[in-house]
Every structure is written in structure tokens, then in C-alpha cells.
N, C-alpha and C. Protein backbone atom coordinates (compact mmCIF):
# COMPACT_ATOMS: atom_id res chain seq x y z
N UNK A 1 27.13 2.19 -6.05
CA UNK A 1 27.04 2.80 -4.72
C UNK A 1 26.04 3.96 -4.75
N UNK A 2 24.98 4.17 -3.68
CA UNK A 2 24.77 5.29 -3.47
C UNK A 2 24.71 6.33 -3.56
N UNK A 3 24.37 7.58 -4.25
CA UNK A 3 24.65 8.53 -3.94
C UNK A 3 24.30 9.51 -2.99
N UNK A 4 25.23 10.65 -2.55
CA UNK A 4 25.20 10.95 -0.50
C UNK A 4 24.22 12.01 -1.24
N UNK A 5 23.11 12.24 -0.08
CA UNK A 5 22.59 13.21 0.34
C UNK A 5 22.58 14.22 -0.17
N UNK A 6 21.91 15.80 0.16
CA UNK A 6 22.33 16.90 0.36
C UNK A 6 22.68 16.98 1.60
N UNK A 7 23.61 17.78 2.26
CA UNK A 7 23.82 17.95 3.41
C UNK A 7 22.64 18.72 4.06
N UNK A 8 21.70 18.93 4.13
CA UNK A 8 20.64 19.81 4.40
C UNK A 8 19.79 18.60 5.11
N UNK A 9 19.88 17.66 3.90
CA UNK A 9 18.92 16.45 5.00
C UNK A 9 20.04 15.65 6.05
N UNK A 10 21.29 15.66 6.45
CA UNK A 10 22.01 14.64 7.00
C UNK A 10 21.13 14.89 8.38
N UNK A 11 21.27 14.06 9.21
CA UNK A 11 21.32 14.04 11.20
C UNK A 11 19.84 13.64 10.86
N UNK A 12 19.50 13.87 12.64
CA UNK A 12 17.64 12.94 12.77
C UNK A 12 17.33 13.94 13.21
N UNK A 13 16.02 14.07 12.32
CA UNK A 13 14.51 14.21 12.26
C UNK A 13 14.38 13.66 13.24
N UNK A 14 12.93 14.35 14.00
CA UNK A 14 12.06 14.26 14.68
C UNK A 14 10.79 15.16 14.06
N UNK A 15 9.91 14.18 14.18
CA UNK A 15 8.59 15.02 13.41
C UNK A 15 7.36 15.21 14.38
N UNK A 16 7.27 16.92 14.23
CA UNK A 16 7.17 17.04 14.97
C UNK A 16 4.95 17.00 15.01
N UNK A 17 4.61 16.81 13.55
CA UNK A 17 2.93 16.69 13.40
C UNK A 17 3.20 16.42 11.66
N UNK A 18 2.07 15.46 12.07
CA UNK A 18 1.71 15.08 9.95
C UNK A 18 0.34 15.41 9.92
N UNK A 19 -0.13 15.98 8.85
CA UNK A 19 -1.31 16.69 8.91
C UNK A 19 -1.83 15.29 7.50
N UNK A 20 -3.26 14.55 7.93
CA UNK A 20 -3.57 14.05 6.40
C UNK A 20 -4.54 15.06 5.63
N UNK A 21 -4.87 14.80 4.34
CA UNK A 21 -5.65 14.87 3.81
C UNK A 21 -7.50 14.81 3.76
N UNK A 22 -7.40 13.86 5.06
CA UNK A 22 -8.56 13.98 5.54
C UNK A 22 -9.11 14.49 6.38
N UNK A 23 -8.01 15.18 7.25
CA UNK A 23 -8.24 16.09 8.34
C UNK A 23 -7.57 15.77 9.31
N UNK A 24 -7.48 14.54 9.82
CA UNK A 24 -5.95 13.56 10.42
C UNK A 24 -5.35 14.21 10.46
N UNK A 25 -4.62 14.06 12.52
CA UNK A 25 -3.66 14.60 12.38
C UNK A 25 -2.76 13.95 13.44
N UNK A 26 -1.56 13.68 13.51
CA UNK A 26 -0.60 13.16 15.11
C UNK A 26 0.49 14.11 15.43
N UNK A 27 0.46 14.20 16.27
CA UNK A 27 1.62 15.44 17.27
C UNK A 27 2.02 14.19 18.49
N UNK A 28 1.47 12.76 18.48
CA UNK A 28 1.63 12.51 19.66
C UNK A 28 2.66 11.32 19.48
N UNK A 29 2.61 10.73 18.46
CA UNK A 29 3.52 9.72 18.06
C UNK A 29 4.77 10.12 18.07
N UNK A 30 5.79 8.92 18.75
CA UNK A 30 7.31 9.02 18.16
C UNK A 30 7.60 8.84 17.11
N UNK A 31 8.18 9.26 16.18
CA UNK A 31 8.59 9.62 14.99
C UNK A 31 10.15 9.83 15.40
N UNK A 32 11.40 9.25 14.49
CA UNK A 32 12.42 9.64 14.08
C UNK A 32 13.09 9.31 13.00
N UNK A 33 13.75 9.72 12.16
CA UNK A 33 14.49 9.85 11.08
C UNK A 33 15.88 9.90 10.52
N UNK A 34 16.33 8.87 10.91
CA UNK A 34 17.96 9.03 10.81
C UNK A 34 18.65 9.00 9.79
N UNK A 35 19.19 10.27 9.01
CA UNK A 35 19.52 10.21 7.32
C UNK A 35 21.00 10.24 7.67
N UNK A 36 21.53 8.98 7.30
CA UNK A 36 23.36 9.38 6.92
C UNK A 36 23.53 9.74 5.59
N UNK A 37 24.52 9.29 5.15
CA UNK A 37 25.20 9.95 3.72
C UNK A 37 24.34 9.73 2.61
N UNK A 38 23.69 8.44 2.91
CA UNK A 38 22.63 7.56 1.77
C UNK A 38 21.58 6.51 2.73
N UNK A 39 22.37 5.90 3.57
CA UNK A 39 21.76 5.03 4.68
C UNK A 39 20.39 5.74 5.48
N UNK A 40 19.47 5.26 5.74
CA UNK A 40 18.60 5.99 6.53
C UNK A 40 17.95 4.81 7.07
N UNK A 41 17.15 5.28 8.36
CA UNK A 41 16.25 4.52 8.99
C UNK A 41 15.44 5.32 9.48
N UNK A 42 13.93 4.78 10.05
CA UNK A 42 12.75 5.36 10.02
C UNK A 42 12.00 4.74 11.28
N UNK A 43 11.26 5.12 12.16
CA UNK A 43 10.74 4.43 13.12
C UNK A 43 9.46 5.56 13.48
N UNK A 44 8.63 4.70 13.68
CA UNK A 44 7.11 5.41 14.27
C UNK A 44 6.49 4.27 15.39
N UNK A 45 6.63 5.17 16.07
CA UNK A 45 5.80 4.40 17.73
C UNK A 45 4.81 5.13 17.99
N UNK A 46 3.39 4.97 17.83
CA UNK A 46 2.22 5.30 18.60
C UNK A 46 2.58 5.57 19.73
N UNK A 47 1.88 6.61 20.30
CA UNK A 47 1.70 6.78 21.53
C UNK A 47 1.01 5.55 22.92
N UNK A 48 1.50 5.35 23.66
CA UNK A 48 0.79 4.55 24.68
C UNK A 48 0.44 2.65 23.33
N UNK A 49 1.66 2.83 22.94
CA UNK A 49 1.80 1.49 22.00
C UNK A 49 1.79 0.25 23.04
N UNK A 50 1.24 -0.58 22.95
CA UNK A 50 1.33 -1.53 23.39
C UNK A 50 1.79 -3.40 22.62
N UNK A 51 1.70 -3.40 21.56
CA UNK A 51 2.03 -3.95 20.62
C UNK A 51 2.88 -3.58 19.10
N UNK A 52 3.99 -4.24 19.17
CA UNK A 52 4.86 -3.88 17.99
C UNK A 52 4.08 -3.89 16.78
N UNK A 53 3.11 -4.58 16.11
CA UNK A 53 2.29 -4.97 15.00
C UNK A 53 1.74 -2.98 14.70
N UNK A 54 1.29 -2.62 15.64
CA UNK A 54 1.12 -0.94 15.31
C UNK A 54 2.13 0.09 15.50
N UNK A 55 3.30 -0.32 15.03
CA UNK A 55 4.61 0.29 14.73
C UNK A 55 4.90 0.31 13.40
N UNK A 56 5.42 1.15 12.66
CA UNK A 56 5.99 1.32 11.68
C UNK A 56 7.64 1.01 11.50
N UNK A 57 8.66 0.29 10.58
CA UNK A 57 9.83 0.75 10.87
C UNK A 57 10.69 0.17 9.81
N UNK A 58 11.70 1.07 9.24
CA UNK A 58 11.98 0.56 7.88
C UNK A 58 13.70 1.51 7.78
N UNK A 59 14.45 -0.02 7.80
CA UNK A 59 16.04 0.54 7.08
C UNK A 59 15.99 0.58 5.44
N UNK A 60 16.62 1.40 5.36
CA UNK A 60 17.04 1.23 3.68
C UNK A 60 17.59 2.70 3.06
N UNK A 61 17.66 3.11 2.30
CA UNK A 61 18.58 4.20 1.45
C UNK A 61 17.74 4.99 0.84
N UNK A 62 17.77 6.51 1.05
CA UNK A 62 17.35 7.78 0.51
C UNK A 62 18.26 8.23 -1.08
N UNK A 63 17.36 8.14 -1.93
CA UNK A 63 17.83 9.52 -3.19
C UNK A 63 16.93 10.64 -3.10
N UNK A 64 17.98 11.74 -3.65
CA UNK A 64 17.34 13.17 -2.96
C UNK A 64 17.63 13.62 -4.55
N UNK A 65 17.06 14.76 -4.73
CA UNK A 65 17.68 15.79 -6.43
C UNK A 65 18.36 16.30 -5.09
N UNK A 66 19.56 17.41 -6.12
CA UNK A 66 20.15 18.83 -5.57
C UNK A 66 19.00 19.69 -4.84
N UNK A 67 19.32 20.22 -4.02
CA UNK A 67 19.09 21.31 -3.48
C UNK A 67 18.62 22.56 -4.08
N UNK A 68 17.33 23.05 -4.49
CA UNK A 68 17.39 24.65 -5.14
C UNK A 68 16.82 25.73 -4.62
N UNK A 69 17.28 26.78 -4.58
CA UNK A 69 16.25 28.11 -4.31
C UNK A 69 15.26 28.39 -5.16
N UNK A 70 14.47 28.53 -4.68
CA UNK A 70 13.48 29.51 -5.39
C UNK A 70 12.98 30.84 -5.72
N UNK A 71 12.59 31.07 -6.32
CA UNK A 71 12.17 32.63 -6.47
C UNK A 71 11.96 33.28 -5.14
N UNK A 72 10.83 32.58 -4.58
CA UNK A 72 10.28 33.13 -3.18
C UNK A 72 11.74 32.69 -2.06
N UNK A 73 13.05 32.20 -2.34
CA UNK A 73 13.93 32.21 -1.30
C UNK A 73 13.89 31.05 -0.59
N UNK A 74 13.11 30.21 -1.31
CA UNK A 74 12.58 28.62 0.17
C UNK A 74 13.67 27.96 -0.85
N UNK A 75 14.41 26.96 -0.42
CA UNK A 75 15.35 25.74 -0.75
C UNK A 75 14.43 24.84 -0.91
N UNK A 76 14.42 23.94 -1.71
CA UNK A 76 14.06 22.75 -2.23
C UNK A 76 14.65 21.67 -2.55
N UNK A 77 14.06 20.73 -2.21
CA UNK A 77 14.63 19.29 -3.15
C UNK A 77 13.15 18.34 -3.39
N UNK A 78 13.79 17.52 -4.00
CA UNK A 78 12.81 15.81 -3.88
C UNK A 78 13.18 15.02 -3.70
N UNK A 79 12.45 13.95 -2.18
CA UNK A 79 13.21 12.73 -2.04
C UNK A 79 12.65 10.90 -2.15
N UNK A 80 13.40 10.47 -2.52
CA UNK A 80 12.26 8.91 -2.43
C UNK A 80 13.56 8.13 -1.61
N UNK A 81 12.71 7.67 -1.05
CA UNK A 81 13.10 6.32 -0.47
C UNK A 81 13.10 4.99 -0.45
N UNK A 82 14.09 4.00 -0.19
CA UNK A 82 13.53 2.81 -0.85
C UNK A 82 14.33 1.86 0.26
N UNK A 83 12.81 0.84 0.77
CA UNK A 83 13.15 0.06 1.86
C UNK A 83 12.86 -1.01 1.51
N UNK A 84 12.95 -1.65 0.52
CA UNK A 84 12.11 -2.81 0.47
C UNK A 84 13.15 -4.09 -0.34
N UNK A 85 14.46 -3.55 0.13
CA UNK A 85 15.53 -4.30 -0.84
C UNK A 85 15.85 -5.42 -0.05
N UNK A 86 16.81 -6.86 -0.55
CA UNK A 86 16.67 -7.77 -0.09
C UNK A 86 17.65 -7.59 1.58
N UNK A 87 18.11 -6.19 1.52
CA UNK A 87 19.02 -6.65 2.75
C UNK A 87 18.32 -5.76 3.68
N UNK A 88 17.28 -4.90 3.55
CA UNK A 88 16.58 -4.28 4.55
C UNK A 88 15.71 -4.94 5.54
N UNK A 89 15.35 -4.14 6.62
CA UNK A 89 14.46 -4.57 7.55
C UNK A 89 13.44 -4.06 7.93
N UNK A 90 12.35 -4.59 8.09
CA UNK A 90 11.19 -3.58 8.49
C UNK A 90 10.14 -4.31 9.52
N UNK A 91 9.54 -3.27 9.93
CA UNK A 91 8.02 -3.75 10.75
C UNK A 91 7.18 -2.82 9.55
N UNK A 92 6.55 -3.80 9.14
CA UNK A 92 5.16 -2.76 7.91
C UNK A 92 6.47 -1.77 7.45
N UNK A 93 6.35 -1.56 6.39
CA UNK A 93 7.89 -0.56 5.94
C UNK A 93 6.80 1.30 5.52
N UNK A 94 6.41 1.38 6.75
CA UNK A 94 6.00 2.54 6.30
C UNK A 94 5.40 3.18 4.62
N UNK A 95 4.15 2.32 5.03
CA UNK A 95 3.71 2.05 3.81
C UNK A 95 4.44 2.39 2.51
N UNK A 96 5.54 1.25 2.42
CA UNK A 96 6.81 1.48 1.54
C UNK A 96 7.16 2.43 0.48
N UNK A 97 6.70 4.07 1.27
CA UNK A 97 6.91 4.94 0.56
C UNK A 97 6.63 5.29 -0.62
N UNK A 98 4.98 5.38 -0.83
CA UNK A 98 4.62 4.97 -2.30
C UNK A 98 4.72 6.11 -3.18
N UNK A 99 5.05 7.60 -2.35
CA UNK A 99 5.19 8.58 -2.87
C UNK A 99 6.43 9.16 -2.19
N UNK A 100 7.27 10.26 -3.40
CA UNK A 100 8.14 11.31 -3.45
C UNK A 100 7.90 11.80 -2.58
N UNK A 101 8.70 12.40 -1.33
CA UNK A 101 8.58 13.73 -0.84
C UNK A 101 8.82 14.88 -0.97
N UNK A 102 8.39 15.97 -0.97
CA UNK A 102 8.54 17.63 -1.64
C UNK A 102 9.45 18.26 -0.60
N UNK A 103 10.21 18.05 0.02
CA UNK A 103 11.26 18.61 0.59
C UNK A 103 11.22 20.58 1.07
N UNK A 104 11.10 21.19 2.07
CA UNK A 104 11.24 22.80 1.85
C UNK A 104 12.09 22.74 3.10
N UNK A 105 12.95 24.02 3.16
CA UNK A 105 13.92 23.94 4.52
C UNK A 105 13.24 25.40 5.42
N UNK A 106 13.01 25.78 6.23
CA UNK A 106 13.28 27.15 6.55
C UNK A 106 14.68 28.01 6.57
N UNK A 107 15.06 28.73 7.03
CA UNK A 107 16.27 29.79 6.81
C UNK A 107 16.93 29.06 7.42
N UNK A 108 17.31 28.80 8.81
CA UNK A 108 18.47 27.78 8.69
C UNK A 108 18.78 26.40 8.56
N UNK A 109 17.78 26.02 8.10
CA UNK A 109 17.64 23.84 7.83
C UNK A 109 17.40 23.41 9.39
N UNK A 110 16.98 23.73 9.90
CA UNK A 110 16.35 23.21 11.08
C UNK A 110 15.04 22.56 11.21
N UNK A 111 13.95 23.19 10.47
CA UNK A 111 13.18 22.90 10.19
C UNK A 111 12.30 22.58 8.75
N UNK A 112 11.89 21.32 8.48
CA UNK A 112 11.91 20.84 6.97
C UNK A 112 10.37 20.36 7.05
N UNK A 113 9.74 20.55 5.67
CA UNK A 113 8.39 20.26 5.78
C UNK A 113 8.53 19.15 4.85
N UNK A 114 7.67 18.38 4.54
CA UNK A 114 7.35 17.78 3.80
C UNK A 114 5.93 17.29 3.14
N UNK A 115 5.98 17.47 1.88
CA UNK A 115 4.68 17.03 1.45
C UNK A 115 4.63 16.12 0.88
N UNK A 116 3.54 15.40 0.03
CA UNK A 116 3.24 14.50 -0.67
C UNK A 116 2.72 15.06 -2.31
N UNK A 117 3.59 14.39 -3.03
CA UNK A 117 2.75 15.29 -4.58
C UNK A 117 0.84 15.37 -4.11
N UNK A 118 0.35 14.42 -3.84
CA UNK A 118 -0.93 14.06 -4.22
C UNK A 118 -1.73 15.13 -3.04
N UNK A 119 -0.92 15.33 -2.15
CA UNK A 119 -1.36 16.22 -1.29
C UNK A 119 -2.04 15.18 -0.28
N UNK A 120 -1.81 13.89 0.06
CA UNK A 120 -2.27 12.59 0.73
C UNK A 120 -1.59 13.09 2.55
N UNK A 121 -0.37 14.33 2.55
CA UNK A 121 -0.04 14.49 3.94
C UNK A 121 0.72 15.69 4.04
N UNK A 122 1.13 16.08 4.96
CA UNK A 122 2.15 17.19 5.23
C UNK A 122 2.91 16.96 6.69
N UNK A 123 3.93 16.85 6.62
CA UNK A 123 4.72 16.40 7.78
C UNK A 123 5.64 17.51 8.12
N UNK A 124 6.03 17.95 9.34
CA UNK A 124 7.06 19.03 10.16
C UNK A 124 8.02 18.29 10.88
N UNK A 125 8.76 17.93 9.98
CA UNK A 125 10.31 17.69 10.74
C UNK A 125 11.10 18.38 11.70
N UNK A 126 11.74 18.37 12.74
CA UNK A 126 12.73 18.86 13.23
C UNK A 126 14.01 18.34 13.34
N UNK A 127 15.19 19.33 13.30
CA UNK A 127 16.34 18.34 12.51
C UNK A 127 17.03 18.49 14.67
N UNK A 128 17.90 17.48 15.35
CA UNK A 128 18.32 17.79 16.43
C UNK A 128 19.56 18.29 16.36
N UNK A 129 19.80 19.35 17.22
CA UNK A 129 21.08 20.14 16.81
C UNK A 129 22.38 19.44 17.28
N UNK A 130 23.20 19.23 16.42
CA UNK A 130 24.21 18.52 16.37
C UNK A 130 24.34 17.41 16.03
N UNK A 131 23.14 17.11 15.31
CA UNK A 131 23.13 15.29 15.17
C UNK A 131 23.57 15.60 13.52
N UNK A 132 24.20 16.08 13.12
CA UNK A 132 24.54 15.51 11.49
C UNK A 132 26.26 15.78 11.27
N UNK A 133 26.62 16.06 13.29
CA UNK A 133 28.44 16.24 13.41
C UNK A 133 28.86 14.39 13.22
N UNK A 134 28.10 14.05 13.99
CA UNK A 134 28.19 12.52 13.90
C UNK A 134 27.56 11.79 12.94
N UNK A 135 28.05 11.03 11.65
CA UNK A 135 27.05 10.03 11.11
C UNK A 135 28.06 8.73 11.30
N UNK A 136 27.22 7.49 12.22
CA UNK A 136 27.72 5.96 11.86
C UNK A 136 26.63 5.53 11.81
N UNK A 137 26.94 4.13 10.45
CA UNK A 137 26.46 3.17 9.87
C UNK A 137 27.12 2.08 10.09
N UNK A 138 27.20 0.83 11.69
CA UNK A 138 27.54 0.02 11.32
C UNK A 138 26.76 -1.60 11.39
N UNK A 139 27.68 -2.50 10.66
CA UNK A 139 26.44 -3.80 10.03
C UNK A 139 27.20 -4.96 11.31
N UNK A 140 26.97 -5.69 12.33
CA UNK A 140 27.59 -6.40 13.20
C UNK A 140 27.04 -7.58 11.78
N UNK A 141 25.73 -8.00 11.20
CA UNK A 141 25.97 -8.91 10.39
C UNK A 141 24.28 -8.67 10.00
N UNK A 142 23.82 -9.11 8.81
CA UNK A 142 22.61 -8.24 7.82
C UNK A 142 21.39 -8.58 9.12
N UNK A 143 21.68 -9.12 10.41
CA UNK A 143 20.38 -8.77 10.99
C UNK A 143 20.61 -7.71 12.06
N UNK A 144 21.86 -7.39 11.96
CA UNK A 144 22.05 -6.45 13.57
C UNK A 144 22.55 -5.44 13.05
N UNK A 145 22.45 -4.07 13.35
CA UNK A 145 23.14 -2.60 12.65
C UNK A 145 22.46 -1.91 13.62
N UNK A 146 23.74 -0.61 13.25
CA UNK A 146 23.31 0.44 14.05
C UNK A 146 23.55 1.44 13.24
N UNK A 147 22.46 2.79 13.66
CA UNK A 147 22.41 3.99 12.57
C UNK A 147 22.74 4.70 13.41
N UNK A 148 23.12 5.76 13.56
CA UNK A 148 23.58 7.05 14.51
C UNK A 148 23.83 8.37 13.85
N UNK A 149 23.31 9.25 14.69
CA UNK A 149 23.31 10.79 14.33
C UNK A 149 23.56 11.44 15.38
N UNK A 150 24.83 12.04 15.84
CA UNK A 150 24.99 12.54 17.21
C UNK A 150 24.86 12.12 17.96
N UNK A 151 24.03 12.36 19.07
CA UNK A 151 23.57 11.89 20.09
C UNK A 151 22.69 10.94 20.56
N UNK A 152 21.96 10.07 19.10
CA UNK A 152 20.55 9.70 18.92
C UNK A 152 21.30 8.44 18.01
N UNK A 153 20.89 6.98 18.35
CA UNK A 153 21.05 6.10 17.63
C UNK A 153 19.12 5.54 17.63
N UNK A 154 19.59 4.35 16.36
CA UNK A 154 18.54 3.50 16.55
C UNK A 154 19.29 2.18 16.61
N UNK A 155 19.32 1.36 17.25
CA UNK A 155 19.99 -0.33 16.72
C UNK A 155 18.85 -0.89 16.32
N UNK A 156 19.10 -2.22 15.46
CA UNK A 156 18.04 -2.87 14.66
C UNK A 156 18.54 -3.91 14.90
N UNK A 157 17.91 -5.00 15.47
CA UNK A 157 18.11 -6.33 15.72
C UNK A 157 16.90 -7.39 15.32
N UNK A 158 17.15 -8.36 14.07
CA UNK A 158 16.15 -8.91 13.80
C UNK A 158 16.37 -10.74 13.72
N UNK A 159 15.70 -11.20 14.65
CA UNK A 159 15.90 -12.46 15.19
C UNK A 159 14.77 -13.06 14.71
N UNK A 160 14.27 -12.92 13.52
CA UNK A 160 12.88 -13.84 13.57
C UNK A 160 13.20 -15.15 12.69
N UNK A 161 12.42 -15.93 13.18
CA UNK A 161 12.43 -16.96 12.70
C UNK A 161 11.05 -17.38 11.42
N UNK A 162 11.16 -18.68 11.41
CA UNK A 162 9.96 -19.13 10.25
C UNK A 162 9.03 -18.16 10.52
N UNK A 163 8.78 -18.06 11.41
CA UNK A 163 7.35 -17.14 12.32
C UNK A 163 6.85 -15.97 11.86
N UNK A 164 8.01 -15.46 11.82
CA UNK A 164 8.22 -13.80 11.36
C UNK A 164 7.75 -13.33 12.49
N UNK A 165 7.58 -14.04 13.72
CA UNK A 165 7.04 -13.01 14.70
C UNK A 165 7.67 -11.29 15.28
N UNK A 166 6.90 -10.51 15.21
CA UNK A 166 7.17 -9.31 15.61
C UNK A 166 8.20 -8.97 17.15
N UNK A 167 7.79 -10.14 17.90
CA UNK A 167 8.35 -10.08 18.53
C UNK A 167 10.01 -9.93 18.74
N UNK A 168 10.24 -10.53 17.59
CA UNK A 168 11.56 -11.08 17.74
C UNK A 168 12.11 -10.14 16.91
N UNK A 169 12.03 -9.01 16.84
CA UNK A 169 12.74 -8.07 15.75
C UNK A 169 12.62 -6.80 16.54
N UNK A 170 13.59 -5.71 16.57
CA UNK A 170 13.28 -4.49 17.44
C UNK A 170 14.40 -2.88 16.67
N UNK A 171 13.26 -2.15 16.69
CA UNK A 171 13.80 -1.02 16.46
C UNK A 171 14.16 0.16 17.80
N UNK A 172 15.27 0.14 18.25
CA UNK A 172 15.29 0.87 19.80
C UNK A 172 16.01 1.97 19.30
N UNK A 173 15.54 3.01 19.77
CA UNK A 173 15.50 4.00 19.68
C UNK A 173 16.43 4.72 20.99
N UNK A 174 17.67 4.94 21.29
CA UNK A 174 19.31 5.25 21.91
C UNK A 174 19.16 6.86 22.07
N UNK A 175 19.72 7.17 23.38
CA UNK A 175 20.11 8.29 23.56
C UNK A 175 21.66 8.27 24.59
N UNK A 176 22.35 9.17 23.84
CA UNK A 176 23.72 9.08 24.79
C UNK A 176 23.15 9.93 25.85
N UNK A 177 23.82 9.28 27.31
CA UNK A 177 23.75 10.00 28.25
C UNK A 177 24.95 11.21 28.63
N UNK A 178 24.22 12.53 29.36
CA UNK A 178 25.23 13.44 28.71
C UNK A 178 26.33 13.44 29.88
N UNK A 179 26.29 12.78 30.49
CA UNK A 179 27.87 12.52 31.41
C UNK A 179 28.35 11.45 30.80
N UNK A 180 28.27 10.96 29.64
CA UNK A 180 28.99 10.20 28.99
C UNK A 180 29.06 9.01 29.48
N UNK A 181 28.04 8.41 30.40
CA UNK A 181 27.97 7.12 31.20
C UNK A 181 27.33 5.65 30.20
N UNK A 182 27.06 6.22 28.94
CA UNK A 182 26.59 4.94 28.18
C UNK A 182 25.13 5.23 27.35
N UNK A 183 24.41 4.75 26.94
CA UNK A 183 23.54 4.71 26.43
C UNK A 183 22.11 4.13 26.65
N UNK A 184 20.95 4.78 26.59
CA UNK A 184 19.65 4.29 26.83
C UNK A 184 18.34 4.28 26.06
N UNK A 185 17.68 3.21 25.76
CA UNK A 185 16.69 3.27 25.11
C UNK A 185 15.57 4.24 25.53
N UNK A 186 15.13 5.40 24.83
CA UNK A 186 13.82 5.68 25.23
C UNK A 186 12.83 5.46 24.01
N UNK A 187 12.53 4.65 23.68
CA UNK A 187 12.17 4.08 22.88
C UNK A 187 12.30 2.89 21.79
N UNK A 188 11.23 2.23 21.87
CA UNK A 188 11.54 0.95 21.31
C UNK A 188 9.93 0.36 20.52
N UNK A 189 10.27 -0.19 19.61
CA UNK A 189 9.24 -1.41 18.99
C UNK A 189 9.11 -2.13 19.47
N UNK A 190 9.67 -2.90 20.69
CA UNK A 190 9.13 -3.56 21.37
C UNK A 190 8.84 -2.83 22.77
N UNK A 191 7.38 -3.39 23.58
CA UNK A 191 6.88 -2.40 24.82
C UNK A 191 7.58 -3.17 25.86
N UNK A 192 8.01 -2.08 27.03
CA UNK A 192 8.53 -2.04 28.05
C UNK A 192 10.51 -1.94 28.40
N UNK A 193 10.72 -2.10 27.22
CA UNK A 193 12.13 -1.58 26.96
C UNK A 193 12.37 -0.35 27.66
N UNK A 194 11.67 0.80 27.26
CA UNK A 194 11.83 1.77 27.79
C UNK A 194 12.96 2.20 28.82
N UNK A 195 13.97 3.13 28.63
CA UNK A 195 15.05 2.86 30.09
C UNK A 195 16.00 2.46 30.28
N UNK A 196 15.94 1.24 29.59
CA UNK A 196 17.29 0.11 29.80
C UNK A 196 18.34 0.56 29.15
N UNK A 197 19.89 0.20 29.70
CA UNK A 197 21.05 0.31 28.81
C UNK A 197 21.24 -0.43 28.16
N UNK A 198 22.22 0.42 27.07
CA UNK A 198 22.43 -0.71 26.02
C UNK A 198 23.79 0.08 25.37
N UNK A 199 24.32 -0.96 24.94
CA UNK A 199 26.16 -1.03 24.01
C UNK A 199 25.47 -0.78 23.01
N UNK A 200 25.57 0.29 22.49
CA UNK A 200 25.72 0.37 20.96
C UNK A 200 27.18 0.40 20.38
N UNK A 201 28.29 0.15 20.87
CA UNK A 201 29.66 -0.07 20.65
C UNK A 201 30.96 1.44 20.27
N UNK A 202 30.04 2.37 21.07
CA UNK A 202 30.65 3.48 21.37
C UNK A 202 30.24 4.71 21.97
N UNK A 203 31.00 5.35 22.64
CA UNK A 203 30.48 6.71 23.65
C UNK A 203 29.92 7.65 22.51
């Protein structure tokens, strides 16, 4: 089994700019990050996406080290991820994480940076407040699951056939509505979803 987290990374990320190496940079893309105990999922939607094929999106399980301070007072860890196992799912698996991430928190874990050893990126997470009161992980059967962090799910539904077409596979991206009336995609791997309700199988 697994081993859980630090509690420092639990709930979703939202990122909020990745800076590359080459000068590259996005503030405009959806980005989210849903870390449960060990379970995680990952989703990147271009802006003004029009095709799933330029989506990123990848289930599978985080190992982290402990947690440390440092001299200078910043918390630390290191994390890898690994999506590429026979029961995961992906669109392109985020270029299957070919590097460690360098983990730093600010003073209250709200905000988490991340680097790359090689120095290839730098990413600004934001953690959403209250999303790490709630963690569910559940499997309806190895093509359908849902990840959840508070208020913020993703469901993963993957219907493809011989094809592998893109089409037929979707990472939607859930927000509870706050009169408690159900749930809505604002975001999805597949275009025009946008909006719609959807059962994720609890308030």
C-alpha cells in the first residue's frame, strides 16, 4: 500500500503560473491538482482549448520524503509521481513526470512552489481553502472514479475503445454548488461541457 502524504500537500492545487527555463511562461491555463492520502490526479486545459489531444491529464499516486525546516525557516519536501501504472488513466500523462519536484511551503501552506532539480520549470501552486477537510477516492469500476477535495472534484470516465480515441475519455473538472443544489462542470477535457450538471454521487 501506499504511503499517505504529508499533510501539507493534501486538498487541490490550483497553479497559479509555471515559469520555463526558456523564458515560457502560462498564468492562463487551467491547472488543478488533487492530492488525497496517496491518490492524486492532475489535469491541464489550455486556455480557449478546443481539442482534447492539447490537454494534459493523468491519475495515479504521489510519494513525498517528510517534511523539513530549514535553516532559513522554509519547509521542504520532495515529490515524484507516478502515472503510468497498469490501472491509471491519462490524456499524454503530463509528460510522465520525468522529474522530482522540490516542494517549498510559505508560512501557512497555502502557497507551494515548485521546482524542477534541472531547473527545466518553476510552478506556484495555490492550495483552495478547505479542500483537504474533505478527501474521496472512489473507483465505480477501473474506467470510472472520482477524486475529491472539498468542494472541487474531478470524475474520470474512460470509454475508449480499439481507437483510443480522445474523444471518448474525459477529465471534468466539478464544483459543488454553494446552496448545495448539486454539482457542475467548469471544466473539462472534453470542449463544450462547460456548465452542465453532473452526479458525482454526493453533496
Amino acid at each position: 500500500m501506499a504511503e499517505r502524504v504529508p499533510d501539507l500537500l493534501l486538498g487541490a492545487w490550483r497553479r497559479a503560473s509555471i515559469v520555463n527555463d526558456d523564458g515560457t511562461s502560462d498564468t492562463d491555463s487551467i491547472v488543478l491538482w488533487l492530492q488525497l492520502e496517496s491518490a492524486m490526479v492532475d489535469v491541464r486545459i489550455p486556455v480557449d482549448m478546443g481539442d482534447p489531444s492539447a490537454c494534459e491529464a493523468s491519475t495515479g499516486h504521489t510519494r513525498c520524503t517528510p517534511v523539513e525546516t530549514g535553516g532559513d525557516g522554509i519547509r521542504r519536501a520532495t515529490a515524484e509521481w507516478h502515472t503510468r501504472g497498469p490501472d491509471d488513466i491519462a490524456i499524454h500523462p503530463v509528460s510522465a513526470f520525468p522529474e522530482p519536484g522540490l516542494l517549498e511551503w510559505n508560512e501557512d501552506g497555502s502557497v507551494m512552489i515548485e521546482r524542477a532539480p534541472s531547473g527545466a520549470y518553476v510552478e506556484e501552486w495555490h492550495r483552495v481553502p478547505g479542500s483537504a477537510d474533505r478527501l474521496v477516492e472512489h473507483r465505480t469500476d477501473s474506467r470510472h472514479r472520482l477524486y475529491a477535495a472539498g468542494d472541487l472534484a474531478v470524475v474520470v470516465t474512460d470509454d475508449r475503445g480499439d481507437d483510443r480515441s480522445l474523444f471518448d475519455v474525459e477529465f471534468a473538472i466539478c464544483e459543488s454548488a454553494a446552496d448545495g443544489s448539486g454539482w457542475r462542470i467548469m471544466a473539462s477535457t472534453l470542449p463544450g461541457r462547460r456548465g452542465e450538471g453532473i452526479d458525482v454521487g454526493f453533496r
